[in-house]
N, C-alpha and C. Protein backbone atom coordinates (compact mmCIF):
# COMPACT_ATOMS: atom_id res chain seq x y z
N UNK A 1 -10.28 -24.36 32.40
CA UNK A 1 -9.33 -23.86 31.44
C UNK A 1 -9.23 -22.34 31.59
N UNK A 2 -7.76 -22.15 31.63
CA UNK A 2 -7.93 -20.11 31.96
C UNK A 2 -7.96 -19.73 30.66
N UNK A 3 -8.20 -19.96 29.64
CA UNK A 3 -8.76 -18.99 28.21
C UNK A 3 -10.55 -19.08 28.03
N UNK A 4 -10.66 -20.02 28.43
CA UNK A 4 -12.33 -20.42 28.89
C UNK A 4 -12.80 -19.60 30.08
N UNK A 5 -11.87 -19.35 31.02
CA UNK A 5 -12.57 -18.39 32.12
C UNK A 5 -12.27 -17.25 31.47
N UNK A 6 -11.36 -16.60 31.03
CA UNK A 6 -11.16 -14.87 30.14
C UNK A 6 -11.95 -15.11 29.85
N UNK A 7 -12.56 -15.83 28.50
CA UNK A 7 -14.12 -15.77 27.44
C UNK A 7 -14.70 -15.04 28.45
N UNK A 8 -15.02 -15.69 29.45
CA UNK A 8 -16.41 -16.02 30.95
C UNK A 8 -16.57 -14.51 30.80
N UNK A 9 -15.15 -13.99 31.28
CA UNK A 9 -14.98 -12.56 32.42
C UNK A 9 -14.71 -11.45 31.25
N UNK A 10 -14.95 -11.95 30.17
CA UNK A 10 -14.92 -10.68 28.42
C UNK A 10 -16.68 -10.98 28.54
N UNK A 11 -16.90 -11.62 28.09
CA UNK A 11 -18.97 -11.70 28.33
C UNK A 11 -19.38 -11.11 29.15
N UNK A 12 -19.10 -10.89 30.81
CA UNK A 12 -19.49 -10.33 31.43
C UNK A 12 -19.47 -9.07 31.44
N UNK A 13 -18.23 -8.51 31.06
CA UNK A 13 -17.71 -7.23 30.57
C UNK A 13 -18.82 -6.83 30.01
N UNK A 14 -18.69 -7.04 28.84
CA UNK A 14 -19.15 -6.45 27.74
C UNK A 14 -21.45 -7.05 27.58
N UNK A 15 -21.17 -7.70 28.97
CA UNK A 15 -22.64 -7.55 28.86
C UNK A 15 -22.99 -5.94 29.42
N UNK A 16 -22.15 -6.31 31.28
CA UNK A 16 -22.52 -5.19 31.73
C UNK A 16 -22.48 -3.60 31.75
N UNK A 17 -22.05 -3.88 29.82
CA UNK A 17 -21.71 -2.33 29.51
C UNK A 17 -22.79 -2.15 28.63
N UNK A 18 -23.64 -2.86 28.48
CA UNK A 18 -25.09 -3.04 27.93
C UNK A 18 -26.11 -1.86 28.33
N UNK A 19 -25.88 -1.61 29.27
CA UNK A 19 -27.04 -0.85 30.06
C UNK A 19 -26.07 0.87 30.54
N UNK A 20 -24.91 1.01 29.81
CA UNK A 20 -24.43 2.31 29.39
C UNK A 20 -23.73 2.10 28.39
N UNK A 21 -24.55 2.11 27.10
CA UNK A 21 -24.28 2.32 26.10
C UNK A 21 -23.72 4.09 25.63
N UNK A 22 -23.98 4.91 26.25
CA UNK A 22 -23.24 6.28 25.68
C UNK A 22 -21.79 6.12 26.02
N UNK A 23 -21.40 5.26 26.89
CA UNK A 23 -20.06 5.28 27.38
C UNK A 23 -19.39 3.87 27.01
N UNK A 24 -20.03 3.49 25.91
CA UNK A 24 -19.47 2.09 25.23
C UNK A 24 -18.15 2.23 24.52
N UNK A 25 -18.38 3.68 23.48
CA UNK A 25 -16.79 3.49 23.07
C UNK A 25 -15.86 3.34 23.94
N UNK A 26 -15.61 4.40 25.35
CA UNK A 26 -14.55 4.52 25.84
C UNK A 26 -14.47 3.05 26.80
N UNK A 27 -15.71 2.46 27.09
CA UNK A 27 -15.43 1.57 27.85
C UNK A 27 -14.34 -0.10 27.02
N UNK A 28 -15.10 0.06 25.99
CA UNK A 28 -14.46 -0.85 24.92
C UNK A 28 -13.17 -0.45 24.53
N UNK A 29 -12.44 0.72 24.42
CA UNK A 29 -10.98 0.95 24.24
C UNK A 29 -10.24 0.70 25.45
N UNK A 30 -10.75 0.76 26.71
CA UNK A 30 -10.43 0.83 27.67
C UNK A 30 -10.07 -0.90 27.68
N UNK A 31 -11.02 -1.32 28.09
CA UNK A 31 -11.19 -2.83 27.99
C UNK A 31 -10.04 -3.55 27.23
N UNK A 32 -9.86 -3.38 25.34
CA UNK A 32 -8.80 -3.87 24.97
C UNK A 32 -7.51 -3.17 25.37
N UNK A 33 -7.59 -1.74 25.58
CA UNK A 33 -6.11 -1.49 26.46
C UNK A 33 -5.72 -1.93 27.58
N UNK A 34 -6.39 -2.30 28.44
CA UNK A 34 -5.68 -2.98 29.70
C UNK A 34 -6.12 -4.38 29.27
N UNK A 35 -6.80 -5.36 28.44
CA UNK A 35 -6.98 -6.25 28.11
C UNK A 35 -5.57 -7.57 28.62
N UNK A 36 -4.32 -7.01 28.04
CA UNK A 36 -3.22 -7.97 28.32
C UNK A 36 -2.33 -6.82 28.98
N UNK A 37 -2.38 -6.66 30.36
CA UNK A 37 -1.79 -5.92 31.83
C UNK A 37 -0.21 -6.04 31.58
N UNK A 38 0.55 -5.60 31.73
CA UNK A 38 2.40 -5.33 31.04
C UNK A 38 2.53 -5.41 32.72
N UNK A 39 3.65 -6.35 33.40
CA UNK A 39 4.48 -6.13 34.70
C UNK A 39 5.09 -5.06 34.41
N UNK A 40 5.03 -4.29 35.04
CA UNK A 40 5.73 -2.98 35.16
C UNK A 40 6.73 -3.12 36.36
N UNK A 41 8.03 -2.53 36.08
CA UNK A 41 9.29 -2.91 36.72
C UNK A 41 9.42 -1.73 38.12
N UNK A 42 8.65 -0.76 37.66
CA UNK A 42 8.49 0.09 38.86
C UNK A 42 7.76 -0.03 40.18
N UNK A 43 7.65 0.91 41.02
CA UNK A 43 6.87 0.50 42.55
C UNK A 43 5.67 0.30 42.51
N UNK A 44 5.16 -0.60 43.71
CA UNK A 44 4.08 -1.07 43.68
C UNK A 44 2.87 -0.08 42.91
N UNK A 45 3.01 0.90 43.53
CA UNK A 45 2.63 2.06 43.53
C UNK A 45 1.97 2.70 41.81
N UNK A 46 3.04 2.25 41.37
CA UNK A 46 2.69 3.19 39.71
C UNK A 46 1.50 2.08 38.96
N UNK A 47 0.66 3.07 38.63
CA UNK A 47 -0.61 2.40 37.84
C UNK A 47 -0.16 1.93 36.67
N UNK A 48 -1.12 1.14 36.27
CA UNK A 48 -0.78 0.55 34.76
C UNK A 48 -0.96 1.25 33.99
N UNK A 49 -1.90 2.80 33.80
CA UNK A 49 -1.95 3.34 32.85
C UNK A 49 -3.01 4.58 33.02
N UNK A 50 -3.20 5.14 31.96
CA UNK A 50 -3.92 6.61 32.93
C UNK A 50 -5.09 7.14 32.15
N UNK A 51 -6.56 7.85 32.17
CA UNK A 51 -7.23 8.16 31.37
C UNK A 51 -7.31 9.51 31.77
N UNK A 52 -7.17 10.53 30.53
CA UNK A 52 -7.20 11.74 30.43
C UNK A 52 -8.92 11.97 30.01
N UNK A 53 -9.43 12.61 30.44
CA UNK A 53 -11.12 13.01 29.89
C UNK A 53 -11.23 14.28 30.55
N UNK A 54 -11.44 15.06 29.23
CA UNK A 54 -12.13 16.68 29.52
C UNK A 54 -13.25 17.00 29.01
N UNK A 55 -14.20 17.07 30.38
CA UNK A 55 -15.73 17.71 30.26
C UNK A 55 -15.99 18.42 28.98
N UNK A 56 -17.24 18.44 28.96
CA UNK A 56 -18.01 18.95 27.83
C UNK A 56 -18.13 20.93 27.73
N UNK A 57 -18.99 21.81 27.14
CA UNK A 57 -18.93 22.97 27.85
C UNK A 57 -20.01 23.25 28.75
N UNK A 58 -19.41 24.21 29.88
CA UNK A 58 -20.48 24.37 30.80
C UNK A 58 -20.18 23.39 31.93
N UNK A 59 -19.59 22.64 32.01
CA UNK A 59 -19.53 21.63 32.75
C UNK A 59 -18.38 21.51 33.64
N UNK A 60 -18.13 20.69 34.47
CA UNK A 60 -16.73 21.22 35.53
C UNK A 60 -16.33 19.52 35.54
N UNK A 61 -15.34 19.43 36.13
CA UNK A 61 -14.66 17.90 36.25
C UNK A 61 -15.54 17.03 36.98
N UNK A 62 -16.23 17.28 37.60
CA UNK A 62 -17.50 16.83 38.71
C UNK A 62 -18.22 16.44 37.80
N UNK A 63 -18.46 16.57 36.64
CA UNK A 63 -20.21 15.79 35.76
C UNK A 63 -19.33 14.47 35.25
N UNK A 64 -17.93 14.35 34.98
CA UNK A 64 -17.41 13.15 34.50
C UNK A 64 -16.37 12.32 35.79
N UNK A 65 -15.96 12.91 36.78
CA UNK A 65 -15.52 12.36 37.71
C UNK A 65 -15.86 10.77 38.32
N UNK A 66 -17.25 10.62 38.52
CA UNK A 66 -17.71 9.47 38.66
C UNK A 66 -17.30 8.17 37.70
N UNK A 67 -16.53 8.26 36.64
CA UNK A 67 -15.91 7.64 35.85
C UNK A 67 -14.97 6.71 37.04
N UNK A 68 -14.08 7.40 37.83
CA UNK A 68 -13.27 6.98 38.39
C UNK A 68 -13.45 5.95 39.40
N UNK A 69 -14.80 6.02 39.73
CA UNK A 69 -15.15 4.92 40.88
C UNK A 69 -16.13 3.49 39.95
N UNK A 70 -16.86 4.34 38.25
CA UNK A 70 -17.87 3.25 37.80
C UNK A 70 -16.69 2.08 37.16
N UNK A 71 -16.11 2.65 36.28
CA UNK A 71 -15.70 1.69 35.34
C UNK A 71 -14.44 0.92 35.77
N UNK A 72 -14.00 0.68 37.22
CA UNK A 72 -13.22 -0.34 37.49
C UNK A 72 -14.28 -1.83 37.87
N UNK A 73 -15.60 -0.90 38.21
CA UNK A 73 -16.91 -2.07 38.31
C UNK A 73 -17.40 -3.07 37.35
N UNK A 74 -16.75 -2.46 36.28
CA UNK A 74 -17.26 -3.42 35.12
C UNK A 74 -15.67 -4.57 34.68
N UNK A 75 -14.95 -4.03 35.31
CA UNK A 75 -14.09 -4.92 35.06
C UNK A 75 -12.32 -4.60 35.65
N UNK A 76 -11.88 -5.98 36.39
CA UNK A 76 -11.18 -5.43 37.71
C UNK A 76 -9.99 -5.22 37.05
N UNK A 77 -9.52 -5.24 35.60
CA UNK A 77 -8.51 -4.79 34.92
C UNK A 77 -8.33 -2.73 34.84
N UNK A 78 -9.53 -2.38 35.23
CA UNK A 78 -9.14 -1.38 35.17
C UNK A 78 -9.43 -0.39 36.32
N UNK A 79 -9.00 -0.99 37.56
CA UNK A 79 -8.85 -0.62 38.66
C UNK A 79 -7.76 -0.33 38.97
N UNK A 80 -6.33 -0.24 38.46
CA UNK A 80 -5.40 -0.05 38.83
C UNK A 80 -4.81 1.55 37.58
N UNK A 81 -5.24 2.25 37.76
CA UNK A 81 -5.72 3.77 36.44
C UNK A 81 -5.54 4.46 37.21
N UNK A 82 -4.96 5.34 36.72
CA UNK A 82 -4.41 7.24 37.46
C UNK A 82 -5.64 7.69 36.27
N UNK A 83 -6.72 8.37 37.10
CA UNK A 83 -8.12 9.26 36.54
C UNK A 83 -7.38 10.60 36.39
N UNK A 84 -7.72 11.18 35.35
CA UNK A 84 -7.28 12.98 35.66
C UNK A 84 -8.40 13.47 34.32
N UNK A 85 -8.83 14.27 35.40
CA UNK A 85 -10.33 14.88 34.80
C UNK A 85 -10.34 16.46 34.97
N UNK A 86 -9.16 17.35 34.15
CA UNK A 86 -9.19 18.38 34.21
C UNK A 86 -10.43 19.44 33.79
N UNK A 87 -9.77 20.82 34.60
CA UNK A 87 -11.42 22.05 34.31
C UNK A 87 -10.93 22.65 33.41
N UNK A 88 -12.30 23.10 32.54
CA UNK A 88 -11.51 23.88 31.53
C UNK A 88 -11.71 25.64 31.99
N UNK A 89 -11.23 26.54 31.83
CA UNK A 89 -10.74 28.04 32.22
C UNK A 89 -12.80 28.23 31.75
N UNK A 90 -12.79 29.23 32.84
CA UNK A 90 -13.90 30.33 32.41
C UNK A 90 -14.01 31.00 31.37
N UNK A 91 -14.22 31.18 30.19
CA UNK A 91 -14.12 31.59 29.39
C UNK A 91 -15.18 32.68 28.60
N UNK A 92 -15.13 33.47 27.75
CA UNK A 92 -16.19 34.46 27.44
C UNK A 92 -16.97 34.05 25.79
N UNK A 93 -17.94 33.20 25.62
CA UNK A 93 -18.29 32.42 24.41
C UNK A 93 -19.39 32.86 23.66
N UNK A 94 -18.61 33.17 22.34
CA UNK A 94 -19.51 34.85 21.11
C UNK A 94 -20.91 34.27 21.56
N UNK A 95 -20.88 32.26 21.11
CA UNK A 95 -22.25 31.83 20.47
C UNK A 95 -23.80 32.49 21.91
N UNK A 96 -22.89 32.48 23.03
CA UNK A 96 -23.67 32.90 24.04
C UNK A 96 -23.67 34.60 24.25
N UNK A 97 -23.76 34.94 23.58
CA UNK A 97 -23.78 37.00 23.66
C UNK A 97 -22.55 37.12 24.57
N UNK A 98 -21.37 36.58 24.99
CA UNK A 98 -20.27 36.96 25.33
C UNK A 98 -20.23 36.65 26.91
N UNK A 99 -21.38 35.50 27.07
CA UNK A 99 -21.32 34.73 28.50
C UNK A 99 -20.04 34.57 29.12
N UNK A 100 -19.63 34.25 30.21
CA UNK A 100 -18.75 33.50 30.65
C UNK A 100 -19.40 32.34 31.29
N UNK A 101 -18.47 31.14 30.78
CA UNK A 101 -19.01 29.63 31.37
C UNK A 101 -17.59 28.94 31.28
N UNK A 102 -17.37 27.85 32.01
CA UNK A 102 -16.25 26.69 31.85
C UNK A 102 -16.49 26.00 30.06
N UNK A 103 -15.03 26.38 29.35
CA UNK A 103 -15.35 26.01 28.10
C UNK A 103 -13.83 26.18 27.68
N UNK A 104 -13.57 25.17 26.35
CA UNK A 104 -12.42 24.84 26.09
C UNK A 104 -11.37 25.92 24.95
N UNK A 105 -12.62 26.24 24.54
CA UNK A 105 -12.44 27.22 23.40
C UNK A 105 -13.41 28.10 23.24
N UNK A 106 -13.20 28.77 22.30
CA UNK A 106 -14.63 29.91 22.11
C UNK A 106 -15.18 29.33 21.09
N UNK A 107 -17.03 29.21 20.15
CA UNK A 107 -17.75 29.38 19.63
C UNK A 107 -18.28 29.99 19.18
N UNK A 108 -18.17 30.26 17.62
CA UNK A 108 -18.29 31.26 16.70
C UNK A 108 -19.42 30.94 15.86
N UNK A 109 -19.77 29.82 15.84
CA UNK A 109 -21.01 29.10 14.95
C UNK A 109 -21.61 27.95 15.41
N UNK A 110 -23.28 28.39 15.73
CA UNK A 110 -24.21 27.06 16.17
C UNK A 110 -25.08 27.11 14.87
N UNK A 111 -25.64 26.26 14.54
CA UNK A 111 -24.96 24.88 14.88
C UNK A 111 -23.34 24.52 14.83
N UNK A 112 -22.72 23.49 14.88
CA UNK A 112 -21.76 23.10 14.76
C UNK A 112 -21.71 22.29 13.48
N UNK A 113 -20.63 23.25 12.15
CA UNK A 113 -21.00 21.93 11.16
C UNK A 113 -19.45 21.97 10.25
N UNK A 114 -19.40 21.41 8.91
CA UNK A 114 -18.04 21.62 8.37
C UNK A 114 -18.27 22.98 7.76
N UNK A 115 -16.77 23.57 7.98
CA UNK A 115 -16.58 25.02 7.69
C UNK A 115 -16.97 25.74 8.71
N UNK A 116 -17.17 25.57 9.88
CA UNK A 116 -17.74 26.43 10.91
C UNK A 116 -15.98 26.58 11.76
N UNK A 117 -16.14 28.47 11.94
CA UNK A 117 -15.31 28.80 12.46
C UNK A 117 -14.33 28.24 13.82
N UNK A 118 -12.82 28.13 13.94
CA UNK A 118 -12.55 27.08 14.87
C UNK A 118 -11.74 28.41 15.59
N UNK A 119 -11.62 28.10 17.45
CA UNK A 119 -10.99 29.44 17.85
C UNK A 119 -9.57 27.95 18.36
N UNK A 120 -8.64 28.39 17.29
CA UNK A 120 -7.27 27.65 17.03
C UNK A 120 -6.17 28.22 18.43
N UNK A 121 -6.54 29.15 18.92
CA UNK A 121 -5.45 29.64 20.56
C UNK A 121 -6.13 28.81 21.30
N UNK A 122 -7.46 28.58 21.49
CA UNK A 122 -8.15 28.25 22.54
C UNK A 122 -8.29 26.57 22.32
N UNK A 123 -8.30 25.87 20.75
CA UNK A 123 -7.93 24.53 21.20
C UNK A 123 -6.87 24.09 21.55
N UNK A 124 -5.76 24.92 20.93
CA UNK A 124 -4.10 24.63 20.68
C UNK A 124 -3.55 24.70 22.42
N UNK A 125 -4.50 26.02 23.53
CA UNK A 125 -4.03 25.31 24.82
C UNK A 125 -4.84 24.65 25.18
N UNK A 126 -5.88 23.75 24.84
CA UNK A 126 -6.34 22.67 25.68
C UNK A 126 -5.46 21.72 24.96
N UNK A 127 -5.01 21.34 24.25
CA UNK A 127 -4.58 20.44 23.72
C UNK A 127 -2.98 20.64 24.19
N UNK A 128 -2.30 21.76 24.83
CA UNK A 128 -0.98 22.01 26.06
C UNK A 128 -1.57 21.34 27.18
N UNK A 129 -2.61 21.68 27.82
CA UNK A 129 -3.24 20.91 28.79
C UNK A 129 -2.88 19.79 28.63
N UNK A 130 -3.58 18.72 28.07
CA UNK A 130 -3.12 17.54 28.15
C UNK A 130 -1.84 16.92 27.89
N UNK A 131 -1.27 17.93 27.18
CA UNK A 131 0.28 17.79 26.84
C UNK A 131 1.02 17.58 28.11
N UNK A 132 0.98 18.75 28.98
CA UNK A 132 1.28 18.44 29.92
C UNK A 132 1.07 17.71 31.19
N UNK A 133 -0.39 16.77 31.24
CA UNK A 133 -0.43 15.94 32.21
C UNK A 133 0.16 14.63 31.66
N UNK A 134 -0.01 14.57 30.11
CA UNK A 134 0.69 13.21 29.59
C UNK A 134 2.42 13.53 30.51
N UNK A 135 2.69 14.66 30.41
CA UNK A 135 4.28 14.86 30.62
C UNK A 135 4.08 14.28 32.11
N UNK A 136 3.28 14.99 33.14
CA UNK A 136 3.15 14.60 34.76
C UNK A 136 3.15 12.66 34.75
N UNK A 137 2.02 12.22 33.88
CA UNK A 137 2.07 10.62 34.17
C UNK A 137 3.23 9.98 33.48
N UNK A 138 4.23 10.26 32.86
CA UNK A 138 5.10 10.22 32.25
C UNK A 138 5.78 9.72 33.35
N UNK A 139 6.37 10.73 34.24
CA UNK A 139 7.27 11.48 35.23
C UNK A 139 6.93 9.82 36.23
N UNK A 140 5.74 10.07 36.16
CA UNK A 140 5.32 8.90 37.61
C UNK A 140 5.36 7.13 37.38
N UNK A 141 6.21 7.20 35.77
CA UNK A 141 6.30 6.01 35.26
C UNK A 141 5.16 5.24 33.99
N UNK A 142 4.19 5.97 33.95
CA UNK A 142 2.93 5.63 33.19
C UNK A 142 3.61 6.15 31.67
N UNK A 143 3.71 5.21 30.90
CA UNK A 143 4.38 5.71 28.83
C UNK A 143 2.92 5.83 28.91
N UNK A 144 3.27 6.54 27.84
CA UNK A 144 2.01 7.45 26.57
C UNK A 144 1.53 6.48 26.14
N UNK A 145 2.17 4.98 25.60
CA UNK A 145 1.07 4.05 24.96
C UNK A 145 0.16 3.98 26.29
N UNK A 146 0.03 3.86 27.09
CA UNK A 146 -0.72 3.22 28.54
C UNK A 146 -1.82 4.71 28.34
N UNK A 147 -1.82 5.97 28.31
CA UNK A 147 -2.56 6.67 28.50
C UNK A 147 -3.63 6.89 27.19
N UNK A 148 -4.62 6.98 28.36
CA UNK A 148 -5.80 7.19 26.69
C UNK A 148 -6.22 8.48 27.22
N UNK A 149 -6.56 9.33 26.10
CA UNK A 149 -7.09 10.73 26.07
C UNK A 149 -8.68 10.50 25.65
N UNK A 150 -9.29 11.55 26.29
CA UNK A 150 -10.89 11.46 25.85
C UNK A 150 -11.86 12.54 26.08
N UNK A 151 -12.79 12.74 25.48
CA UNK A 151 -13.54 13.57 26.11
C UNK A 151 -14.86 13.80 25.77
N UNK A 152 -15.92 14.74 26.26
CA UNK A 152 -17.26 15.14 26.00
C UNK A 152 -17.44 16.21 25.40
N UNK A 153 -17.79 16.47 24.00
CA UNK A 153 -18.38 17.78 23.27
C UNK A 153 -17.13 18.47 22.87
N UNK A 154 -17.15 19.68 23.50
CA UNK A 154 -15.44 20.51 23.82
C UNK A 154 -14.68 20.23 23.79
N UNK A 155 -14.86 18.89 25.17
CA UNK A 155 -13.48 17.93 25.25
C UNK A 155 -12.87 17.04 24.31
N UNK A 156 -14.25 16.26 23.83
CA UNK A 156 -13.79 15.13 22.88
C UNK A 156 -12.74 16.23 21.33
N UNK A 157 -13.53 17.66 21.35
CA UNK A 157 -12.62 17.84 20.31
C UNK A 157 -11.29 17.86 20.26
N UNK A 158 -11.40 18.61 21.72
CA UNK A 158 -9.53 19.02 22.05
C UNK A 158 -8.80 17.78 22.04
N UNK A 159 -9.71 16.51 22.85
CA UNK A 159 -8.79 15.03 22.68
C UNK A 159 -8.64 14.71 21.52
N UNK A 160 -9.21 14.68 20.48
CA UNK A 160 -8.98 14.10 19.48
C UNK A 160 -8.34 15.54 18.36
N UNK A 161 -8.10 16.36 18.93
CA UNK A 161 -6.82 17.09 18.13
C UNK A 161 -5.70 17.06 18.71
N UNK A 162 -5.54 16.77 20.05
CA UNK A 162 -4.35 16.03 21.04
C UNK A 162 -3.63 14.91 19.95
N UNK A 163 -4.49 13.58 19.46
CA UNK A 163 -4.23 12.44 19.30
C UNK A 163 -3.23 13.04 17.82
N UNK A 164 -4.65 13.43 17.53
CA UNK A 164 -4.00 13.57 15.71
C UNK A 164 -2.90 14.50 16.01
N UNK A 165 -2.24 15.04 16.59
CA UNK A 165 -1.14 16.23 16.59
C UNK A 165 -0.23 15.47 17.24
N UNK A 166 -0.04 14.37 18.02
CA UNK A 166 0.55 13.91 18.98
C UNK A 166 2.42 13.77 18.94
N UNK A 167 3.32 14.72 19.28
CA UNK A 167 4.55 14.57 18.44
C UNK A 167 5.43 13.82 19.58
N UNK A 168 5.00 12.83 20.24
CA UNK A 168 5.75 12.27 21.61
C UNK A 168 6.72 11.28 21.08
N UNK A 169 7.14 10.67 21.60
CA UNK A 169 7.79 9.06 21.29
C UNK A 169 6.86 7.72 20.45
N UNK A 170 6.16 7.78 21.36
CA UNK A 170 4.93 7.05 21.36
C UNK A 170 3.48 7.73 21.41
N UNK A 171 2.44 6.80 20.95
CA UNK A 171 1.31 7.08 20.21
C UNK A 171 0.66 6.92 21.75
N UNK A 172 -0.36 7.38 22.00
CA UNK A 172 -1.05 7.29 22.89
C UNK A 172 -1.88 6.11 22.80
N UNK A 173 -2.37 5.47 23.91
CA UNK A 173 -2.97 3.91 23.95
C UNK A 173 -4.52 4.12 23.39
N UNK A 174 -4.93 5.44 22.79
CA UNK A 174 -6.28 5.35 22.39
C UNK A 174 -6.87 6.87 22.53
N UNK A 175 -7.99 6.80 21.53
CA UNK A 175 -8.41 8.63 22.25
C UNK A 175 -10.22 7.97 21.60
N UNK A 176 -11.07 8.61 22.85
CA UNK A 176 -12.41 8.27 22.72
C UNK A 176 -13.09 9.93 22.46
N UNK A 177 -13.55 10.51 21.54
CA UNK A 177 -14.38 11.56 21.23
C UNK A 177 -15.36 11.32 21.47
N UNK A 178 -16.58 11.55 22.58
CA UNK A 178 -17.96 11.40 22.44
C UNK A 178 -18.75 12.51 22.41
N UNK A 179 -19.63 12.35 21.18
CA UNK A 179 -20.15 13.74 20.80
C UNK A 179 -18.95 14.88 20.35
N UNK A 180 -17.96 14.12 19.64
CA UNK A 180 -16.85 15.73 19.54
C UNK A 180 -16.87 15.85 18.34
N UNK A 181 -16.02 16.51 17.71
CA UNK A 181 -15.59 16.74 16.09
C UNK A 181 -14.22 16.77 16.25
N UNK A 182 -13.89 17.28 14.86
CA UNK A 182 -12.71 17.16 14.57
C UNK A 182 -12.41 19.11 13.96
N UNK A 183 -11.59 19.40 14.34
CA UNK A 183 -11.56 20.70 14.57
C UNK A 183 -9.94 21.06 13.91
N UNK A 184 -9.67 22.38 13.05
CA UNK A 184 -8.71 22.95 12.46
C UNK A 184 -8.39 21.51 11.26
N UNK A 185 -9.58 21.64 10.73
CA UNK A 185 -9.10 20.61 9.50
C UNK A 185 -8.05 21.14 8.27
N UNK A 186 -8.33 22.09 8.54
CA UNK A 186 -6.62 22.60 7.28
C UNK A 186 -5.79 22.57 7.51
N UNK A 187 -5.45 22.71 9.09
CA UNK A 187 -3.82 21.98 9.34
C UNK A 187 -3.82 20.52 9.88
N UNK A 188 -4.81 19.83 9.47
CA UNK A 188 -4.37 18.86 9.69
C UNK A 188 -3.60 17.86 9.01
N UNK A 189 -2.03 17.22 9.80
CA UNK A 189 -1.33 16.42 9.57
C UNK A 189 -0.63 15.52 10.47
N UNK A 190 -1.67 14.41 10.01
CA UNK A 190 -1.56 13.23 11.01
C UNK A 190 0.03 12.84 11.76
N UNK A 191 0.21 12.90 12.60
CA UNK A 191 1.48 12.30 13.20
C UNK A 191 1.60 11.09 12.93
N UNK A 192 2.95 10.63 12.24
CA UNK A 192 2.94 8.94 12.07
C UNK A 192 3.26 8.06 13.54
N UNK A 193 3.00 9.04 15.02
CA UNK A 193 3.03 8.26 16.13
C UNK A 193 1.88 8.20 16.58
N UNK A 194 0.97 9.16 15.82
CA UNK A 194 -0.78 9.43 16.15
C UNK A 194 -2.00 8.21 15.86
């Protein structure tokens, strides 16, 4: 029976995401987004859909890159994905005596907690960043529901002020924050496509 073999090949899934559990949310959004695959009318060529993920701080596209080769392993629905794992700018960050490191925004307060200062230029262009690669996978046939945004620390914040700000047509197919916050909470106002 083919609803008896899906069960089979969802168990397996979701066993072998057992043993990376830090990467369970995104693997599980992932999973029900390509879950039921859409024929797409375009060339062979155009993916079913695309994951946006921006590194943590300190970090370069290289510590999350490997994404692109693990998680079609756990399941062959999501082998057919346009990866884009942008760097974030060098930047000069207070919390570090005025270091420069790869970072999305600047840091004004460690710990990180509510009411802690947000540098609003420096999320507002990471969050153009992704604006504009949603626009590039757009271009190549991939809609915004198909793309999920995501990220680590830095990243997860900027993705998930991407989501909540999102003023497109369509809502994006998902946004995974791991380890992020939620950042410029006084202007926040949810998009009813968000």
């Amino acid at each position: 029976n083919h609803r008896q073999e899906n069960r089979c090949v969802d168990c397996n899934f979701l066993r072998a995401m057992q043993n990376y559990s830090f990467l369970q949310p995104l693997l599980i959004l992932f999973f029900l987004m390509f879950r039921t695959a859409v024929a797409m009318t375009t060339s062979k060529d155009t993916k079913q859909g695309a994951l946006i993920f921006l590194h943590g701080l300190g970090d370069t596209p290289a510590g999350w890159s490997d994404l692109r080769r693990n998680l079609p392993s756990f399941h062959s629905r999501l082998q057919n994905i346009e990866y884009v794992f942008p760097a974030a700018p060098q930047i000069s960050l207070t919390i570090n005596g005025g270091a420069v490191m790869p970072g999305w925004f600047d840091l004004f307060d460690w710990p990180i907690a509510v009411g802690s200062k947000d540098d609003k230029e420096g999320l507002l262009d990471g969050v153009k960043l992704i604006e504009d690669h949603v626009s590039k996978l757009n271009e190549k046939g991939i809609p915004s529901s198909k793309i999920m945004i995501g990220g680590f620390s830095q990243g997860g914040a900027v993705a998930l002020l991407a989501a909540y700000r999102n003023n497109n047509e369509e809502a994006y197919a998902g946004c995974a924050a791991l380890s992020g916050w939620l950042t410029l909470p006084e202007e926040l106002s949810v998009s009813e496509k968000a």
